[in-house]
N, C-alpha and C. Protein backbone atom coordinates (compact mmCIF):
# COMPACT_ATOMS: atom_id res chain seq x y z
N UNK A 1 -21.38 -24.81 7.72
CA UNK A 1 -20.12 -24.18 7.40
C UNK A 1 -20.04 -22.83 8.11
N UNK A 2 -19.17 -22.68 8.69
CA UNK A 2 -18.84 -21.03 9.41
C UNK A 2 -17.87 -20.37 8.84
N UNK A 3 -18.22 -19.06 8.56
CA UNK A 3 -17.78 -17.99 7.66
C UNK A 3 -17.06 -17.22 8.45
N UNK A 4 -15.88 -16.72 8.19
CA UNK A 4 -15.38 -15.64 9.06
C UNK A 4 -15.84 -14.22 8.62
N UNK A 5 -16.10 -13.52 9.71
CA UNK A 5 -16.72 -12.20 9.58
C UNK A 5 -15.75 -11.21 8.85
N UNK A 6 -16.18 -10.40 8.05
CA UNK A 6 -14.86 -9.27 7.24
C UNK A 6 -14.98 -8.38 8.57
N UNK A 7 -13.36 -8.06 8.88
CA UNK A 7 -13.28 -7.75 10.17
C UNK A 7 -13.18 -5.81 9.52
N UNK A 8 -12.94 -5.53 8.33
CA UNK A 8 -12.39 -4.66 7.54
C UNK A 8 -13.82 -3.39 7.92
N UNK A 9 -13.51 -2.15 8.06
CA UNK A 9 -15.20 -1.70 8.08
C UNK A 9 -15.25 -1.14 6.78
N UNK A 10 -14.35 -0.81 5.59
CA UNK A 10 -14.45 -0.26 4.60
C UNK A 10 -13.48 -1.67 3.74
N UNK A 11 -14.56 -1.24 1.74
CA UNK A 11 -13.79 -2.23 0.85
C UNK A 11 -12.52 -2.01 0.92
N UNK A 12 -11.99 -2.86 0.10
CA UNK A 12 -10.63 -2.90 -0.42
C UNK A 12 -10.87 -2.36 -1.90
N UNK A 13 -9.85 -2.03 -2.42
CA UNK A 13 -9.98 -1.89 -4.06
C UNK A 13 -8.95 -2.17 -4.56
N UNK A 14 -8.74 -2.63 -5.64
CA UNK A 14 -7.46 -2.48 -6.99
C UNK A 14 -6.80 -1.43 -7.38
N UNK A 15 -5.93 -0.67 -7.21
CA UNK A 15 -5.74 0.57 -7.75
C UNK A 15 -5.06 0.24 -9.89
N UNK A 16 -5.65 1.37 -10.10
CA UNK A 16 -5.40 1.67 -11.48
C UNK A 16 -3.58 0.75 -11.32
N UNK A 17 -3.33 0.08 -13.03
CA UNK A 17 -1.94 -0.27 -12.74
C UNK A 17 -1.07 0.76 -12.66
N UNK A 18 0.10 0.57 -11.93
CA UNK A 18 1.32 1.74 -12.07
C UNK A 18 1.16 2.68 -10.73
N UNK A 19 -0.14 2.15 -9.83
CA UNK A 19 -0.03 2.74 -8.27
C UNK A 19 0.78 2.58 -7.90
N UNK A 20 2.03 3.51 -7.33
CA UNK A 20 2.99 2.99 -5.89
C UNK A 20 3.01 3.98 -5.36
N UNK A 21 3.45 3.12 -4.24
CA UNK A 21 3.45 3.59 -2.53
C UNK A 21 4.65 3.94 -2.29
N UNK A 22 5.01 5.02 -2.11
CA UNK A 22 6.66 6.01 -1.62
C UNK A 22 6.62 6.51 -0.82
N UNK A 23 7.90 6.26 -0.75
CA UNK A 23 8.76 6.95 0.77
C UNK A 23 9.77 6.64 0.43
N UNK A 24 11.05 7.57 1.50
CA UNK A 24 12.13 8.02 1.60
C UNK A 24 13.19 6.60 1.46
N UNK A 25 12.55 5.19 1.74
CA UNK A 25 13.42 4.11 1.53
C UNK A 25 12.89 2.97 0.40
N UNK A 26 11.72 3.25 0.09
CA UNK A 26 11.23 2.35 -0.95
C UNK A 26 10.13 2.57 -1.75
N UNK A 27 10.32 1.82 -2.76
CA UNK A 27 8.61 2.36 -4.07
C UNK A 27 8.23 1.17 -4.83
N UNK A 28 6.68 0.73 -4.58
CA UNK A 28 6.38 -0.25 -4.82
C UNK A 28 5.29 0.01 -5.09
N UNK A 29 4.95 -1.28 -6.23
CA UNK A 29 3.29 -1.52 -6.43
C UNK A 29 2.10 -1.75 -5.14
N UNK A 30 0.86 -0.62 -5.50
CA UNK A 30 0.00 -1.07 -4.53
C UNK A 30 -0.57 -2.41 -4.98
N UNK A 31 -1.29 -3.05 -4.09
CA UNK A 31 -1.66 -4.55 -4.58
C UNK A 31 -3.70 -4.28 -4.00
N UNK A 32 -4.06 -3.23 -2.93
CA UNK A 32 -4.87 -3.39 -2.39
C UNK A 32 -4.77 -1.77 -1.91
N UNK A 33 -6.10 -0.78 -1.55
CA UNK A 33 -5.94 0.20 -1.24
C UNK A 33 -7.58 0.68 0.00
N UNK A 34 -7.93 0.92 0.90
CA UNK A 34 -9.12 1.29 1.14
C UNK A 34 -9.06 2.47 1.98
N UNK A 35 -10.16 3.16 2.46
CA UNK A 35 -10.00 4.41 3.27
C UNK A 35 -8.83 4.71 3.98
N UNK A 36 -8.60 3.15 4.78
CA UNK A 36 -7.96 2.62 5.98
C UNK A 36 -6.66 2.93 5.96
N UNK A 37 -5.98 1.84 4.94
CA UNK A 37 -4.69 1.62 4.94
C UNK A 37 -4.75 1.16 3.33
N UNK A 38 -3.64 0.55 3.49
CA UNK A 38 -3.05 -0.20 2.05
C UNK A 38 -2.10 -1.10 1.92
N UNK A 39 -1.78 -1.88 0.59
CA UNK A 39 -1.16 -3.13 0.74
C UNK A 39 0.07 -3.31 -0.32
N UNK A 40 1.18 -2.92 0.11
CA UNK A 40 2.07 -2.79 -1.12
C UNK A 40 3.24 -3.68 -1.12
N UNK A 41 3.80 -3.85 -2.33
CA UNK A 41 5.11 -4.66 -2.26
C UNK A 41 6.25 -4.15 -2.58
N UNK A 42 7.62 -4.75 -2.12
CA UNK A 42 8.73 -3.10 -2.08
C UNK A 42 10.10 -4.60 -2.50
N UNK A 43 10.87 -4.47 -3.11
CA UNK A 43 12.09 -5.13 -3.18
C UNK A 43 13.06 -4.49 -1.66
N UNK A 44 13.43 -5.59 -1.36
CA UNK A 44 14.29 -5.42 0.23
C UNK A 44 15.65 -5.87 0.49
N UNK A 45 16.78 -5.31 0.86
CA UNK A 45 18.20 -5.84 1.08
C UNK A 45 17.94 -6.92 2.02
N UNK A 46 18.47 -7.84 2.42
CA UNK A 46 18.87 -8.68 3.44
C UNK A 46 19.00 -8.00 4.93
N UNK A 47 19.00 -6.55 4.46
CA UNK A 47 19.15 -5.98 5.62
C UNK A 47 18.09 -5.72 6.69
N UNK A 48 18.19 -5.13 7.80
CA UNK A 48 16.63 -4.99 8.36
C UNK A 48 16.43 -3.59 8.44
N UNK A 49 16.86 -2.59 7.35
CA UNK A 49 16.64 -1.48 7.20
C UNK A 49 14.94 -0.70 7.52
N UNK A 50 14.87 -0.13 8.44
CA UNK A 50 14.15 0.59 8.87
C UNK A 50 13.00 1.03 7.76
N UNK A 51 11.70 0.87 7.64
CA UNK A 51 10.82 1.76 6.63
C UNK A 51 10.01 2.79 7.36
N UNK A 52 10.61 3.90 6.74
CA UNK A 52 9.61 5.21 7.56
C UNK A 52 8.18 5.05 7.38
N UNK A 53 7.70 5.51 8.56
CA UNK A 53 5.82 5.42 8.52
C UNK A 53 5.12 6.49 7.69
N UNK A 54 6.28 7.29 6.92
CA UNK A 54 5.27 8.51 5.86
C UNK A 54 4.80 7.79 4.85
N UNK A 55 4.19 7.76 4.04
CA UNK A 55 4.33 7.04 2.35
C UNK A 55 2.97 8.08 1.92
N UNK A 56 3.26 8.10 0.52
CA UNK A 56 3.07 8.67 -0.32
C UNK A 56 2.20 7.91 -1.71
N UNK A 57 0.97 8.43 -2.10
CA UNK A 57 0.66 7.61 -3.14
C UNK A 57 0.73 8.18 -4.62
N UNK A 58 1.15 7.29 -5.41
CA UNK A 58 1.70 8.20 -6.71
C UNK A 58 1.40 7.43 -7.83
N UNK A 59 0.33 8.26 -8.49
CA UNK A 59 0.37 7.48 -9.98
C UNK A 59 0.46 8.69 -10.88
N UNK A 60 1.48 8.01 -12.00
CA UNK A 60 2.50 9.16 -12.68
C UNK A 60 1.64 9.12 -13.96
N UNK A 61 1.13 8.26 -14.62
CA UNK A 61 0.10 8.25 -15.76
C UNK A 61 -0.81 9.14 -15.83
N UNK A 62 -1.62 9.70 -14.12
CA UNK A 62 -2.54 10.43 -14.27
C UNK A 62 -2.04 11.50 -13.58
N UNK A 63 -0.75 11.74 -12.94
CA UNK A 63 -0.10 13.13 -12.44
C UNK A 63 -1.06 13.13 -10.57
N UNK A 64 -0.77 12.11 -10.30
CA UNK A 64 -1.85 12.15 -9.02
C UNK A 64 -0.39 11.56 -8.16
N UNK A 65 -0.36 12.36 -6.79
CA UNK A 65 0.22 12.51 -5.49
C UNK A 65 -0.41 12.92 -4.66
N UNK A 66 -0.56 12.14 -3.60
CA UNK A 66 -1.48 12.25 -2.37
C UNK A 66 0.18 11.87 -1.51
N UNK A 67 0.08 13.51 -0.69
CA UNK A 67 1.86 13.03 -0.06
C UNK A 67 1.45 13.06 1.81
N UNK A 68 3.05 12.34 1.68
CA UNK A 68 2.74 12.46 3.51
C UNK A 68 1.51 11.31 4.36
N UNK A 69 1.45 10.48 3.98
CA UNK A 69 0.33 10.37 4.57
C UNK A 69 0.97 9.12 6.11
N UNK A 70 0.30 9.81 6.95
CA UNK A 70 1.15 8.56 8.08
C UNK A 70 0.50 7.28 8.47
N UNK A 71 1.11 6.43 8.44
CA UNK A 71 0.76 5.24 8.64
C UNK A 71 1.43 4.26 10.02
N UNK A 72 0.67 3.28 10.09
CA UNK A 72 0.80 2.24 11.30
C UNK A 72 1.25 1.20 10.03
N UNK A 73 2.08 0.31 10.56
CA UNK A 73 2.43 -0.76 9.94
C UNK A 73 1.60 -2.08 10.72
N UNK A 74 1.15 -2.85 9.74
CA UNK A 74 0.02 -3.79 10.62
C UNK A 74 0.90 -5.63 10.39
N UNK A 75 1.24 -4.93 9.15
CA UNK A 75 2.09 -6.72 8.70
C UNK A 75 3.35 -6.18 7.38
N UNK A 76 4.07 -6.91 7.75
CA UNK A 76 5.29 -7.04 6.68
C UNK A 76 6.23 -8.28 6.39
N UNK A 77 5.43 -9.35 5.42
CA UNK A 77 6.03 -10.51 5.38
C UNK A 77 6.88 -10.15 3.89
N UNK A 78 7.76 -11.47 3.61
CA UNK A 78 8.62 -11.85 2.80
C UNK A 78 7.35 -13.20 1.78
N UNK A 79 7.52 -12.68 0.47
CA UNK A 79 6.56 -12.90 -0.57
C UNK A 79 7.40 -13.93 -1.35
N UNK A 80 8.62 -13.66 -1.91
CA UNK A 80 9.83 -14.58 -2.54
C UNK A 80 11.21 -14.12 -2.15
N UNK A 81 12.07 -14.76 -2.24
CA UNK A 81 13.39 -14.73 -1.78
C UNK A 81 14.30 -14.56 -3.20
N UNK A 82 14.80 -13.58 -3.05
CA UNK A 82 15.65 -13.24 -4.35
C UNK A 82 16.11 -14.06 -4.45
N UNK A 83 17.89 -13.76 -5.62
CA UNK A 83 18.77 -15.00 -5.79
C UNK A 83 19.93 -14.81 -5.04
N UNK A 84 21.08 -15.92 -4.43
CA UNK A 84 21.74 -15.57 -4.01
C UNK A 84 22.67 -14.71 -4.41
N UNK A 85 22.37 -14.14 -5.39
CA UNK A 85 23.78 -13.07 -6.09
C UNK A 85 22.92 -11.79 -5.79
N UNK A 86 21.91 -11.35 -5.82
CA UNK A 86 21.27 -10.64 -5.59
C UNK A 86 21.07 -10.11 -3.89
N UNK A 87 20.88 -11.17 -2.83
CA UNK A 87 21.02 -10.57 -1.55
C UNK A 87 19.34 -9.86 -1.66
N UNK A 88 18.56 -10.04 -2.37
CA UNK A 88 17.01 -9.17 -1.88
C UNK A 88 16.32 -10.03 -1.93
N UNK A 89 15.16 -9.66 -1.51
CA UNK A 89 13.70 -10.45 -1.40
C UNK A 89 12.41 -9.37 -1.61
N UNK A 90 11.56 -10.09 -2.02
CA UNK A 90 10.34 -9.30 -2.30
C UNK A 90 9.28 -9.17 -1.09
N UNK A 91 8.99 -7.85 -0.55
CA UNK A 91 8.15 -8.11 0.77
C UNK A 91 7.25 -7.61 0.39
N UNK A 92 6.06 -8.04 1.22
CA UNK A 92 4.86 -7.35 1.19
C UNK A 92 4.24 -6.82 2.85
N UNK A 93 3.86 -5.34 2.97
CA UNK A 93 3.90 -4.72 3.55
C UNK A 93 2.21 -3.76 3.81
N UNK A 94 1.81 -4.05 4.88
CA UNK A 94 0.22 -3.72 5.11
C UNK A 94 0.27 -3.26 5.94
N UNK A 95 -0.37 -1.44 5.60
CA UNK A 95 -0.52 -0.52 6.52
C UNK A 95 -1.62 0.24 6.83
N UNK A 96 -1.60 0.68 8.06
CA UNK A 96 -3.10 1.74 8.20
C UNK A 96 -2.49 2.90 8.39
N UNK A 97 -3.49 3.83 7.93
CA UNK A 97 -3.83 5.46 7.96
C UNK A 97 -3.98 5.52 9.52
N UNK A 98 -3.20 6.63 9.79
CA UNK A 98 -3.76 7.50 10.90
C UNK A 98 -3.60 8.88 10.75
N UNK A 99 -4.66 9.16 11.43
CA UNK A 99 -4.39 10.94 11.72
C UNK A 99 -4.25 11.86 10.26
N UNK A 100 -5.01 11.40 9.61
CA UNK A 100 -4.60 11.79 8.37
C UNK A 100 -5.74 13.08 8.19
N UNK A 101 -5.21 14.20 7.71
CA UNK A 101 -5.90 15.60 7.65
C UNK A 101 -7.37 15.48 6.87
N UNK A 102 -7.64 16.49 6.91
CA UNK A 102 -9.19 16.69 5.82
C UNK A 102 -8.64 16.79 4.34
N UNK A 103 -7.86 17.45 3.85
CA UNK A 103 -7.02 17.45 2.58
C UNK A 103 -6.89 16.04 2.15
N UNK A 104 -6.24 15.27 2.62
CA UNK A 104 -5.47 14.19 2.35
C UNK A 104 -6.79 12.93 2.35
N UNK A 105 -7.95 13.11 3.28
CA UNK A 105 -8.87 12.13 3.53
C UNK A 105 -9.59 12.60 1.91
N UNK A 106 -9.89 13.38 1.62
CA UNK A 106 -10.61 13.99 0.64
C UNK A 106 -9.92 13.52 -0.82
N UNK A 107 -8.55 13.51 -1.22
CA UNK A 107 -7.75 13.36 -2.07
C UNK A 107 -7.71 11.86 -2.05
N UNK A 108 -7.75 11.05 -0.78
CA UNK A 108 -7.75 9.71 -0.86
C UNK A 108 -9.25 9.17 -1.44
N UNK A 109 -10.52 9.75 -0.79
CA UNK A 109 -11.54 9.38 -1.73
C UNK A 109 -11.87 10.00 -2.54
N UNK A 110 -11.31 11.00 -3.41
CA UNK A 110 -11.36 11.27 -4.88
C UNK A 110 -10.42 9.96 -5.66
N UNK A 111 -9.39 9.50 -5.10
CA UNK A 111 -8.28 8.56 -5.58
C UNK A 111 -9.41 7.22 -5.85
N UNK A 112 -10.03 6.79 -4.72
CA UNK A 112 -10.85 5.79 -4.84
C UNK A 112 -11.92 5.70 -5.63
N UNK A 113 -12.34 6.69 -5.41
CA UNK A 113 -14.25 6.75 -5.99
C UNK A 113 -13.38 6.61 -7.87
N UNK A 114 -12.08 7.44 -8.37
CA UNK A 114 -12.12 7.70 -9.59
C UNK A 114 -11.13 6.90 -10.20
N UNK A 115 -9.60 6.15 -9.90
CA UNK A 115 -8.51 6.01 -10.15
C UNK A 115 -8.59 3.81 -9.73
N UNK A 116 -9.49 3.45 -8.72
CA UNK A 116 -9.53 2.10 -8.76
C UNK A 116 -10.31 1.14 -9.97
N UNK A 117 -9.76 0.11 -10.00
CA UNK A 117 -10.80 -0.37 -11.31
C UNK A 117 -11.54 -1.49 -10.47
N UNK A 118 -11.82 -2.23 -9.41
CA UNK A 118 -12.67 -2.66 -9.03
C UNK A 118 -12.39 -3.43 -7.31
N UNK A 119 -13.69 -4.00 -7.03
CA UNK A 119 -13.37 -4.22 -5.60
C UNK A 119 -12.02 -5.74 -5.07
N UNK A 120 -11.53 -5.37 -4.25
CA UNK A 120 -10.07 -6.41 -4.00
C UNK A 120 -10.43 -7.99 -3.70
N UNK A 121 -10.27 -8.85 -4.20
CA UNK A 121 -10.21 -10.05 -3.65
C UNK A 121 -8.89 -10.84 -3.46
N UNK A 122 -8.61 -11.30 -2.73
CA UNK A 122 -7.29 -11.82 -2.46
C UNK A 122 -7.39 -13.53 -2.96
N UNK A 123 -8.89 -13.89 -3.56
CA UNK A 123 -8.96 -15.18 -4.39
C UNK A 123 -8.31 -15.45 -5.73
């Protein structure tokens, strides 16, 4: 049997419930979070409205904002298809970190090491 190699160089994790990912056009549950990037889902118009590359991580239970942080967009599929009276769909949206300061790298692994409840499996 041949195994595919984890191409990932750092885990994934779960974030605490009530993680989302913001920015200026959408706010959604994280689903997956690691040094790298992250994996969130956002309700979407029919439209092909633009998502800015800032996002922001915010959990309001524990008063934690880690802002600004810029990202590469790596994948953004369509998860379910709303109803037709509705006109939205549910996407899911996977991004990487870049260029991200000493502040913000530091605040992201305080976020991890303290705020995830365990490692990600997509099984």
């Amino acid at each position: 049997m041949i195994t595919q190699k984890e191409r990932r160089q750092f885990a994934r994790f779960r974030p605490k419930e009530g993680t989302m990912a913001v920015n200026h056009h959408v706010l959604g549950p994280i689903i997956n979070i690691s040094m790298t990037g992250l994996v969130f889902r956002y309700m979407n118009e029919t439209s092909n409205k633009t998502i800015s590359d800032m996002v922001s991580i915010f959990l309001g239970s524990d008063n934690i904002l880690i802002e600004d942080l810029t990202t590469k967009m790596i994948s953004d599929k369509i998860v379910s298809n709303g109803s037709i009276f509705l006109q939205t769909s549910t996407r899911q949206r996977s991004i990487q970190f870049i260029n991200l300061t000493k502040t913000q790298r530091t605040k992201l692994e305080d976020f991890i090491s303290n705020k995830t409840l365990e490692i990600y499996s997509p099984n």
